[in-house]
PDB file of N, CA and C in Angstrom:
ATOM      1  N   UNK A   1      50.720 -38.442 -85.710  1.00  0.00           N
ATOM      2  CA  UNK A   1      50.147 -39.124 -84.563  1.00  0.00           C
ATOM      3  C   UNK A   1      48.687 -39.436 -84.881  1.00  0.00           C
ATOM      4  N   UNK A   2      48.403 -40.672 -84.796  1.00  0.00           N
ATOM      5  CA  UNK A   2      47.142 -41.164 -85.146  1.00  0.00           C
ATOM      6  C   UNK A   2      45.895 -40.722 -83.475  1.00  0.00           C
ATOM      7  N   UNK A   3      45.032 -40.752 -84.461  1.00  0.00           N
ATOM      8  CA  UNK A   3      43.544 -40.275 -83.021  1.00  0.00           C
ATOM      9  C   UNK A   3      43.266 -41.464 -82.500  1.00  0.00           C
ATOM     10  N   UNK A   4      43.145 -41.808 -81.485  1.00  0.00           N
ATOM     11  CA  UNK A   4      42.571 -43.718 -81.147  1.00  0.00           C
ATOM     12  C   UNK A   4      41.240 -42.898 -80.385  1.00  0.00           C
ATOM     13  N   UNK A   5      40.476 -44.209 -80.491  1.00  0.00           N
ATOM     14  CA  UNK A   5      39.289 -43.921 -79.258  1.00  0.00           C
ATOM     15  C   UNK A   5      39.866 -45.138 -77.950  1.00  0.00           C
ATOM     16  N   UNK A   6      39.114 -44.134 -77.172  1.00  0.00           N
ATOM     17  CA  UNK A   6      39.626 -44.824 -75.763  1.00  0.00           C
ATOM     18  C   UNK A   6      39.009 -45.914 -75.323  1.00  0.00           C
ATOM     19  N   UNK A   7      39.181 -47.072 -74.333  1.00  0.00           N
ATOM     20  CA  UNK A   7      39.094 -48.013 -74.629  1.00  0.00           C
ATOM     21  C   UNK A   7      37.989 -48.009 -73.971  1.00  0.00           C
ATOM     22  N   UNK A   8      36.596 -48.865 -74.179  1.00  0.00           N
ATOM     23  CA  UNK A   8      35.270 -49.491 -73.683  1.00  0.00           C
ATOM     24  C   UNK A   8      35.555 -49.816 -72.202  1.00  0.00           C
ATOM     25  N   UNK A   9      34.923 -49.199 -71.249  1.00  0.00           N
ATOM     26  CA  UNK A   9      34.891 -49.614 -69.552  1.00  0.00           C
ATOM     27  C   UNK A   9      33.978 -50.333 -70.014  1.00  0.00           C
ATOM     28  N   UNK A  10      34.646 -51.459 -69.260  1.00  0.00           N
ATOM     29  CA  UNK A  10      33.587 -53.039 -68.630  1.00  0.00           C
ATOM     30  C   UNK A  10      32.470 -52.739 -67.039  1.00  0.00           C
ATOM     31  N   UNK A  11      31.402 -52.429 -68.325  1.00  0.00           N
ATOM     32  CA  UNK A  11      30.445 -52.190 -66.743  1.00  0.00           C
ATOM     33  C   UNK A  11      30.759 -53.557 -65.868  1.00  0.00           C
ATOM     34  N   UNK A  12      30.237 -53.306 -64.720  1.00  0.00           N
ATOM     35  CA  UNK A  12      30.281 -54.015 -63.387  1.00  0.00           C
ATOM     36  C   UNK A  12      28.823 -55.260 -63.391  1.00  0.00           C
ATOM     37  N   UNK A  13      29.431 -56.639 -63.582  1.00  0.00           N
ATOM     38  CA  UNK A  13      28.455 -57.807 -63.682  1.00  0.00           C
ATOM     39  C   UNK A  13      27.728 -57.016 -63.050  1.00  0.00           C
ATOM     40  N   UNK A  14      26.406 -57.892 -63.858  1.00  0.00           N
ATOM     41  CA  UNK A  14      24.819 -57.168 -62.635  1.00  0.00           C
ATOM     42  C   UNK A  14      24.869 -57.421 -61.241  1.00  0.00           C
ATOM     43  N   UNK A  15      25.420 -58.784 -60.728  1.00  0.00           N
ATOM     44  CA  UNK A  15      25.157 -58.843 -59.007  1.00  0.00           C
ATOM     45  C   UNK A  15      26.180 -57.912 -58.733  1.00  0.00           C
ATOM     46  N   UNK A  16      27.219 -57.510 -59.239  1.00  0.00           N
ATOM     47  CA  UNK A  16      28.441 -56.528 -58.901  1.00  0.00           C
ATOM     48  C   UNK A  16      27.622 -54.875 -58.837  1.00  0.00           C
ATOM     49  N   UNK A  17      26.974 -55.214 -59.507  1.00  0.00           N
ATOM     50  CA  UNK A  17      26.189 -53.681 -59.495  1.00  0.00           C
ATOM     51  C   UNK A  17      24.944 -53.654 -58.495  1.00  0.00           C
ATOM     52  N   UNK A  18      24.590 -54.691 -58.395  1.00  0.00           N
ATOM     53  CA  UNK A  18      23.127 -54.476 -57.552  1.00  0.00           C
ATOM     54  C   UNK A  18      23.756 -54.354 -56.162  1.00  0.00           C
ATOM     55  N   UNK A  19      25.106 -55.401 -56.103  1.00  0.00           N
ATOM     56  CA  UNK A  19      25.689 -55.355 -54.720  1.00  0.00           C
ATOM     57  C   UNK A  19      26.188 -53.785 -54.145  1.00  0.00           C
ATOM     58  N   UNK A  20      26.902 -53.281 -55.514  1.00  0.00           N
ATOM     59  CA  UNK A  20      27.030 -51.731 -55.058  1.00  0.00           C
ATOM     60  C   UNK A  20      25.720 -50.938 -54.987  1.00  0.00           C
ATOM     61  N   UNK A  21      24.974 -50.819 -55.434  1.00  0.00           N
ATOM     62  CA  UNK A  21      23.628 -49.935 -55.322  1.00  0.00           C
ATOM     63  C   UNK A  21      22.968 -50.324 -53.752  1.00  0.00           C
ATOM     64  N   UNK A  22      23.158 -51.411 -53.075  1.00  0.00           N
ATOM     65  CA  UNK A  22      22.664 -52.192 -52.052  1.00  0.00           C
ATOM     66  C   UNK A  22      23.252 -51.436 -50.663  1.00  0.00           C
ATOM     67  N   UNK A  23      24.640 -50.538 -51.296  1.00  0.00           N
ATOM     68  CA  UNK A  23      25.163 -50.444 -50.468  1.00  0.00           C
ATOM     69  C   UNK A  23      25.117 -48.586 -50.179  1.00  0.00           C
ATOM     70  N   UNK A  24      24.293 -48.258 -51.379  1.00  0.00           N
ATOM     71  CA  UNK A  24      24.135 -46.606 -51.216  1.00  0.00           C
ATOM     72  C   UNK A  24      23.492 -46.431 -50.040  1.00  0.00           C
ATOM     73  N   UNK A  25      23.618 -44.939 -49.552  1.00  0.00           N
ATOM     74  CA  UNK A  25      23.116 -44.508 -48.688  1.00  0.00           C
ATOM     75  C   UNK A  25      21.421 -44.692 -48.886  1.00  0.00           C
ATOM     76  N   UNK A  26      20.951 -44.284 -49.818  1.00  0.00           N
ATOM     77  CA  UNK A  26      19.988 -44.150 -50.052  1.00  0.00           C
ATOM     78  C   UNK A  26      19.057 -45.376 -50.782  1.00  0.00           C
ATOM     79  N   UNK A  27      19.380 -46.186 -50.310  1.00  0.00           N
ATOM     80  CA  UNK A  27      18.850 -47.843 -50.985  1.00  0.00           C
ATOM     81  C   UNK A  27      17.829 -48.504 -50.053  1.00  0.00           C
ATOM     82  N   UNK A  28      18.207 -47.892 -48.703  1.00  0.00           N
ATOM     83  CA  UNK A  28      17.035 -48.323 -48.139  1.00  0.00           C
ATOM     84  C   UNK A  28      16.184 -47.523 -47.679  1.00  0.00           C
ATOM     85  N   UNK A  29      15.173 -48.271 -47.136  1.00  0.00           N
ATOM     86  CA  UNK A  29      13.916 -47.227 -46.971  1.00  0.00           C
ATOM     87  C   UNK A  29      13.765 -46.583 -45.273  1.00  0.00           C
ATOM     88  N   UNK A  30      14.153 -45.524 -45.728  1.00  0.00           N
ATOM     89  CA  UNK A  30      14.235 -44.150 -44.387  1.00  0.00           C
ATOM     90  C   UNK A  30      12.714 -44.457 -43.725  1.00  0.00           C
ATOM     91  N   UNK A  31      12.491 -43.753 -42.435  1.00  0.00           N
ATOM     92  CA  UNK A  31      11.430 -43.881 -41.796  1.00  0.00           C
ATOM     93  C   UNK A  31      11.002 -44.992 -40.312  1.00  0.00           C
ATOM     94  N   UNK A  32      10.376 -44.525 -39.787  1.00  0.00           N
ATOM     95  CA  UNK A  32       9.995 -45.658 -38.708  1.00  0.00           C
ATOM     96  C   UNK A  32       9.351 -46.917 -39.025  1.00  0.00           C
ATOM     97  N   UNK A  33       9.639 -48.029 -38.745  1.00  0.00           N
ATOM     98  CA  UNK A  33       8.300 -48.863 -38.861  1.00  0.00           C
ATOM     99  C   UNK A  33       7.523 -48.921 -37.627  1.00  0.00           C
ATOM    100  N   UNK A  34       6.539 -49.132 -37.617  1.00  0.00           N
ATOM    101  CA  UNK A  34       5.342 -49.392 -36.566  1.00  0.00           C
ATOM    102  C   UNK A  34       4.872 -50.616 -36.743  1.00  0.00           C
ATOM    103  N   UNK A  35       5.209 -51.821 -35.874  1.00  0.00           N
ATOM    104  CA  UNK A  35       4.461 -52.927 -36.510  1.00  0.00           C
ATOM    105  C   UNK A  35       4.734 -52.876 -37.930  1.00  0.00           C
ATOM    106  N   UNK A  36       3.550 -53.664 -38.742  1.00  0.00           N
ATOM    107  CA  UNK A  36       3.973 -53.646 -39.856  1.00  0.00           C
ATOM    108  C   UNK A  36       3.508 -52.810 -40.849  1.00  0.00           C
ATOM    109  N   UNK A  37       3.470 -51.302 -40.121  1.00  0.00           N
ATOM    110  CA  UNK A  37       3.689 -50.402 -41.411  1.00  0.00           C
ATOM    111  C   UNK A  37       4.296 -49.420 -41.119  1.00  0.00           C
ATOM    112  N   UNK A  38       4.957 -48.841 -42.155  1.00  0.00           N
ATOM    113  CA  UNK A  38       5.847 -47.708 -42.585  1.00  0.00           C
ATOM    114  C   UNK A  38       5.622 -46.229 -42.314  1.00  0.00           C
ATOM    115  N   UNK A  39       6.415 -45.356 -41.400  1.00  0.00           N
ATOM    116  CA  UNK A  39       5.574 -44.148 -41.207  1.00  0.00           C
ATOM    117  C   UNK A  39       6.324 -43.310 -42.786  1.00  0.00           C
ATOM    118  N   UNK A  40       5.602 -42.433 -43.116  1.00  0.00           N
ATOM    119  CA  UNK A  40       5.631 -41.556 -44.220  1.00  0.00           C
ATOM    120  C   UNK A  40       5.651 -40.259 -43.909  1.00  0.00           C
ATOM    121  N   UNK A  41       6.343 -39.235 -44.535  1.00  0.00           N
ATOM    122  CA  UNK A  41       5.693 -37.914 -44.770  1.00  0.00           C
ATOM    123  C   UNK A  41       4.428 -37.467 -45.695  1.00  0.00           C
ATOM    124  N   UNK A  42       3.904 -36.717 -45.236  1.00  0.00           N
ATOM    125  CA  UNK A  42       2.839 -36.404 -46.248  1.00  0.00           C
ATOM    126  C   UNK A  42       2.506 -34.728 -45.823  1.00  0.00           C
ATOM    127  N   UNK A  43       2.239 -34.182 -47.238  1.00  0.00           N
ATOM    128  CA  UNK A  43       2.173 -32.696 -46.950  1.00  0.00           C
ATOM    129  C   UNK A  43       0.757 -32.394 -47.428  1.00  0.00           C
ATOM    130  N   UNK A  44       0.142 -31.766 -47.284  1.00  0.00           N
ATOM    131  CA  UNK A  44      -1.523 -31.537 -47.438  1.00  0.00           C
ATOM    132  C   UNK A  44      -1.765 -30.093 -47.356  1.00  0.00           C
ATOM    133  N   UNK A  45      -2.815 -29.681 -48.248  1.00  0.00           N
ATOM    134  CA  UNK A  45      -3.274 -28.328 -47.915  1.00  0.00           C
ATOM    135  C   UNK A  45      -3.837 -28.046 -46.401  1.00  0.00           C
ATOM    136  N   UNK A  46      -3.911 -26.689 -45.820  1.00  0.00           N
ATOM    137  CA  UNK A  46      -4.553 -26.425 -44.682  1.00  0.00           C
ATOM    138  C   UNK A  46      -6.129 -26.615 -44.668  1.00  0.00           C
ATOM    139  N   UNK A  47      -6.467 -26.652 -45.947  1.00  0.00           N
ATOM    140  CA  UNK A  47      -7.996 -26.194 -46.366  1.00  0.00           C
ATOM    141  C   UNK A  47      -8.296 -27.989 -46.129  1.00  0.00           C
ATOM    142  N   UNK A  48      -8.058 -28.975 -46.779  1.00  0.00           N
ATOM    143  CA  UNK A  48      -8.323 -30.177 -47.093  1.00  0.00           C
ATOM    144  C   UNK A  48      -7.489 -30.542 -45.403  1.00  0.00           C
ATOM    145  N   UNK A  49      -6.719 -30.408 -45.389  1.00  0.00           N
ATOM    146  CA  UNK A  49      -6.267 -31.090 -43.671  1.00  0.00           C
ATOM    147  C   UNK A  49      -7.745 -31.062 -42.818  1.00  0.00           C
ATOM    148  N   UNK A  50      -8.427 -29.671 -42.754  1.00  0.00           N
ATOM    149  CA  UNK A  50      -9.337 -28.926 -42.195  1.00  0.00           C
ATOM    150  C   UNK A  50     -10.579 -29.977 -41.884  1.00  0.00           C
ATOM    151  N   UNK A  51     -10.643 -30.217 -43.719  1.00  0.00           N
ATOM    152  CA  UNK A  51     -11.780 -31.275 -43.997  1.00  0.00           C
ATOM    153  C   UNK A  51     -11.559 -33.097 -43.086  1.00  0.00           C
ATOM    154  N   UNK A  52     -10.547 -33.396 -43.423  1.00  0.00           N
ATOM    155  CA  UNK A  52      -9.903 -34.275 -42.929  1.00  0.00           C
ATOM    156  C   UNK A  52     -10.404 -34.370 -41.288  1.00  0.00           C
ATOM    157  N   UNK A  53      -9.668 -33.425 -40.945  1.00  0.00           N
ATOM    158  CA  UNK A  53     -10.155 -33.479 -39.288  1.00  0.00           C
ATOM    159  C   UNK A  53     -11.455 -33.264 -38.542  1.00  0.00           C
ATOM    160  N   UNK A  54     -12.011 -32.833 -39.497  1.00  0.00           N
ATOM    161  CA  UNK A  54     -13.726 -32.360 -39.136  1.00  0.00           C
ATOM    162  C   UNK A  54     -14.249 -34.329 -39.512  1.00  0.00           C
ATOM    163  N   UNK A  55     -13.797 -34.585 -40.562  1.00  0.00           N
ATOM    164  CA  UNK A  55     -14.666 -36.340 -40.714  1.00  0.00           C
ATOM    165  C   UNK A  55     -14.431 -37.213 -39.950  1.00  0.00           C
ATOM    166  N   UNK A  56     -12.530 -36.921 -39.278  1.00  0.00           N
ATOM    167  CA  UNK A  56     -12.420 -37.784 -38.687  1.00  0.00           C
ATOM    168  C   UNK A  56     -13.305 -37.334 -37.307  1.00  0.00           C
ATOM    169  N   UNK A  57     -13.407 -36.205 -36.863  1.00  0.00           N
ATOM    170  CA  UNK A  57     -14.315 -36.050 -35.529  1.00  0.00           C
ATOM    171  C   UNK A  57     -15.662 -36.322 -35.686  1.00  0.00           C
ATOM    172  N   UNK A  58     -16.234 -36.701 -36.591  1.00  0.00           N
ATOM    173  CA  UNK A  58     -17.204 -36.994 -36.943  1.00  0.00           C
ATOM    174  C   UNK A  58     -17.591 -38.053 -37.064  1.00  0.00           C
ATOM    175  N   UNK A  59     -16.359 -39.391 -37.169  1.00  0.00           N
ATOM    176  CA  UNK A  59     -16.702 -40.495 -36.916  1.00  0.00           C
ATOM    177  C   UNK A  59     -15.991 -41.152 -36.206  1.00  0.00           C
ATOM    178  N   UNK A  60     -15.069 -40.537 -35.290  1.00  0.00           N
ATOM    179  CA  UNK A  60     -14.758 -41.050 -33.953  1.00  0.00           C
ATOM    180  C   UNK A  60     -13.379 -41.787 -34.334  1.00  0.00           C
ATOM    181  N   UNK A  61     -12.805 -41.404 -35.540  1.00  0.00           N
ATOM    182  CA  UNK A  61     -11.115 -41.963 -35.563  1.00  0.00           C
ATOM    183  C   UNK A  61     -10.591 -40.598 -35.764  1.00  0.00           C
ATOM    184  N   UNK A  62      -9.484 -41.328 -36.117  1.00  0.00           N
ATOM    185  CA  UNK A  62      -8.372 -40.373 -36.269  1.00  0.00           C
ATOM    186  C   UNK A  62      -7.929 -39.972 -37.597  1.00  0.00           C
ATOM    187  N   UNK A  63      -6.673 -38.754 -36.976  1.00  0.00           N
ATOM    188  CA  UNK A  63      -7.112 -38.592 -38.758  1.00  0.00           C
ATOM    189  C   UNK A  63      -5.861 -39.445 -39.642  1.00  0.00           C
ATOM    190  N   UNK A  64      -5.028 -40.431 -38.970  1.00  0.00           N
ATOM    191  CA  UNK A  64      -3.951 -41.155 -39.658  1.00  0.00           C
ATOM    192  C   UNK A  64      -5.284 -42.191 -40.276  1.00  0.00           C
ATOM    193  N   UNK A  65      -6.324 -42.766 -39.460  1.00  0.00           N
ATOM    194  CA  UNK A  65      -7.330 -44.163 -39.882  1.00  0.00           C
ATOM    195  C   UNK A  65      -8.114 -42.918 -41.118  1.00  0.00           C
ATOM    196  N   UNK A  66      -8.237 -42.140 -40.916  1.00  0.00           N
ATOM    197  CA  UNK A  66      -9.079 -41.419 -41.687  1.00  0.00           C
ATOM    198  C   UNK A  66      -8.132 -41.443 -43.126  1.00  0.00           C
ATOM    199  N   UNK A  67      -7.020 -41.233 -43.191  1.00  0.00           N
ATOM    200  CA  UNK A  67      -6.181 -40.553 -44.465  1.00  0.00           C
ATOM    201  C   UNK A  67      -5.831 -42.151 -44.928  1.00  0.00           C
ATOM    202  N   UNK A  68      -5.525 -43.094 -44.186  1.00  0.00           N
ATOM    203  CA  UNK A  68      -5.508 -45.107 -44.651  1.00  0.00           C
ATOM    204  C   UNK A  68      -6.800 -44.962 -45.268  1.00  0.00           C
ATOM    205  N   UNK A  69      -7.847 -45.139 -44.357  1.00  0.00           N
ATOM    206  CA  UNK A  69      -9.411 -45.379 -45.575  1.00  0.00           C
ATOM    207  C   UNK A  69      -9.314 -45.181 -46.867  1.00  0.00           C
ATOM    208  N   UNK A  70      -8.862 -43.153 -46.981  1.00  0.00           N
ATOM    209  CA  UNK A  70      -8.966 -43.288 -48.173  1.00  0.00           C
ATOM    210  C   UNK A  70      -7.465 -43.205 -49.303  1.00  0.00           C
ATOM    211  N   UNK A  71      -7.046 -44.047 -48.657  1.00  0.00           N
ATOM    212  CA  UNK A  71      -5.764 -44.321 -49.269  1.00  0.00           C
ATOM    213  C   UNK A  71      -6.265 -45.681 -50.119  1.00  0.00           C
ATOM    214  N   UNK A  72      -6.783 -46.325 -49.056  1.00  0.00           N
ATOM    215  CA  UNK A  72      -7.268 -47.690 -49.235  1.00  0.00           C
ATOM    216  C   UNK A  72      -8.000 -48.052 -50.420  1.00  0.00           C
ATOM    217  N   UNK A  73      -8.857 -47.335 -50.403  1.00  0.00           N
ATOM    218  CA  UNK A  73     -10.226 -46.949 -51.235  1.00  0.00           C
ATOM    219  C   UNK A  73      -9.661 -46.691 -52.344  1.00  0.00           C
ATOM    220  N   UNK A  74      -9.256 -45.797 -52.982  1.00  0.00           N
ATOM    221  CA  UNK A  74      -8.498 -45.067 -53.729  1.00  0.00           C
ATOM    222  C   UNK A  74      -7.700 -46.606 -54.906  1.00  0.00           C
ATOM    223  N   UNK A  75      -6.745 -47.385 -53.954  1.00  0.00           N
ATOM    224  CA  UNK A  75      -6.322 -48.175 -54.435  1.00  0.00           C
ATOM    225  C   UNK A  75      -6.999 -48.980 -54.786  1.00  0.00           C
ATOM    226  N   UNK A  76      -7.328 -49.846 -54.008  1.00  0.00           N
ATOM    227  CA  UNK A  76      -8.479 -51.163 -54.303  1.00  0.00           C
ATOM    228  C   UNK A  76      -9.830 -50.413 -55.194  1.00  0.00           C
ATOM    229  N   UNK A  77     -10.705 -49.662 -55.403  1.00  0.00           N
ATOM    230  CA  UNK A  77     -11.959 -49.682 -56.078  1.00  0.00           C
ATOM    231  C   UNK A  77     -11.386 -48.458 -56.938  1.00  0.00           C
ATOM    232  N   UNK A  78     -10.433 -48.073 -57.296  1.00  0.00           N
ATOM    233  CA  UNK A  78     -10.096 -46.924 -58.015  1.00  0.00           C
ATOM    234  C   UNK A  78     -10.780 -45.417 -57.196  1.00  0.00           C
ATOM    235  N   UNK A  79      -9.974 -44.428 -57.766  1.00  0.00           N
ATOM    236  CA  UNK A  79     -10.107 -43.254 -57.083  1.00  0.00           C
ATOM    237  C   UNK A  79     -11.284 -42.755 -58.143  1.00  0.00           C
ATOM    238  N   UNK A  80     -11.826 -42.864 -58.836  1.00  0.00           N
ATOM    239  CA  UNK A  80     -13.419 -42.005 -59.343  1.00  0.00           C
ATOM    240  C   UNK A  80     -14.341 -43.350 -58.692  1.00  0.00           C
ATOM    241  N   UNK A  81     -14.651 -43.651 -58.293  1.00  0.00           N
ATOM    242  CA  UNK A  81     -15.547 -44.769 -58.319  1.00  0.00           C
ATOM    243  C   UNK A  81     -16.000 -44.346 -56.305  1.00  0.00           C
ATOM    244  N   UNK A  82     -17.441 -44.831 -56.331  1.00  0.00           N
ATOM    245  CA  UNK A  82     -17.927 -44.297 -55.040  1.00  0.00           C
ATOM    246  C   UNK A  82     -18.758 -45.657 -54.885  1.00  0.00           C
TER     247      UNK A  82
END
């Protein structure tokens, strides 16, 4: 009895595949929208939360406008740069 190898599966055309991936549970993006942005989780130290909430009382927002700023910042002018 001869050994054969088994035969090559024909992956699934790409739109056949993107169409199944489209359809996972997990393909789209979980979360609320608000207008037009996305709520997130985010986990933070107690120590740095601390800091957080002391700046934002300090300049009269909050601390979601406070943690955007420097989200913002961060992105656009790079995060070492002041």
């Amino acid at each position: 009895m001869a050994i054969t190898k088994p035969k090559a599966k024909n992956p699934l055309p790409d739109k056949a595949a993107d169409d199944f991936m489209a359809k996972a549970p997990d393909a789209e993006r979980r979360g609320v929208r608000k207008g037009s942005k996305q709520q997130i989780s985010l986990t933070i130290s107690p120590e740095l939360l601390k800091r957080v909430d002391e700046l934002a009382k300090e300049l009269g927002q909050s601390r979601a406008a406070i943690i955007n700023l420097a989200i913002y910042r961060a992105v656009e002018h790079g995060l070492l740069k002041e």
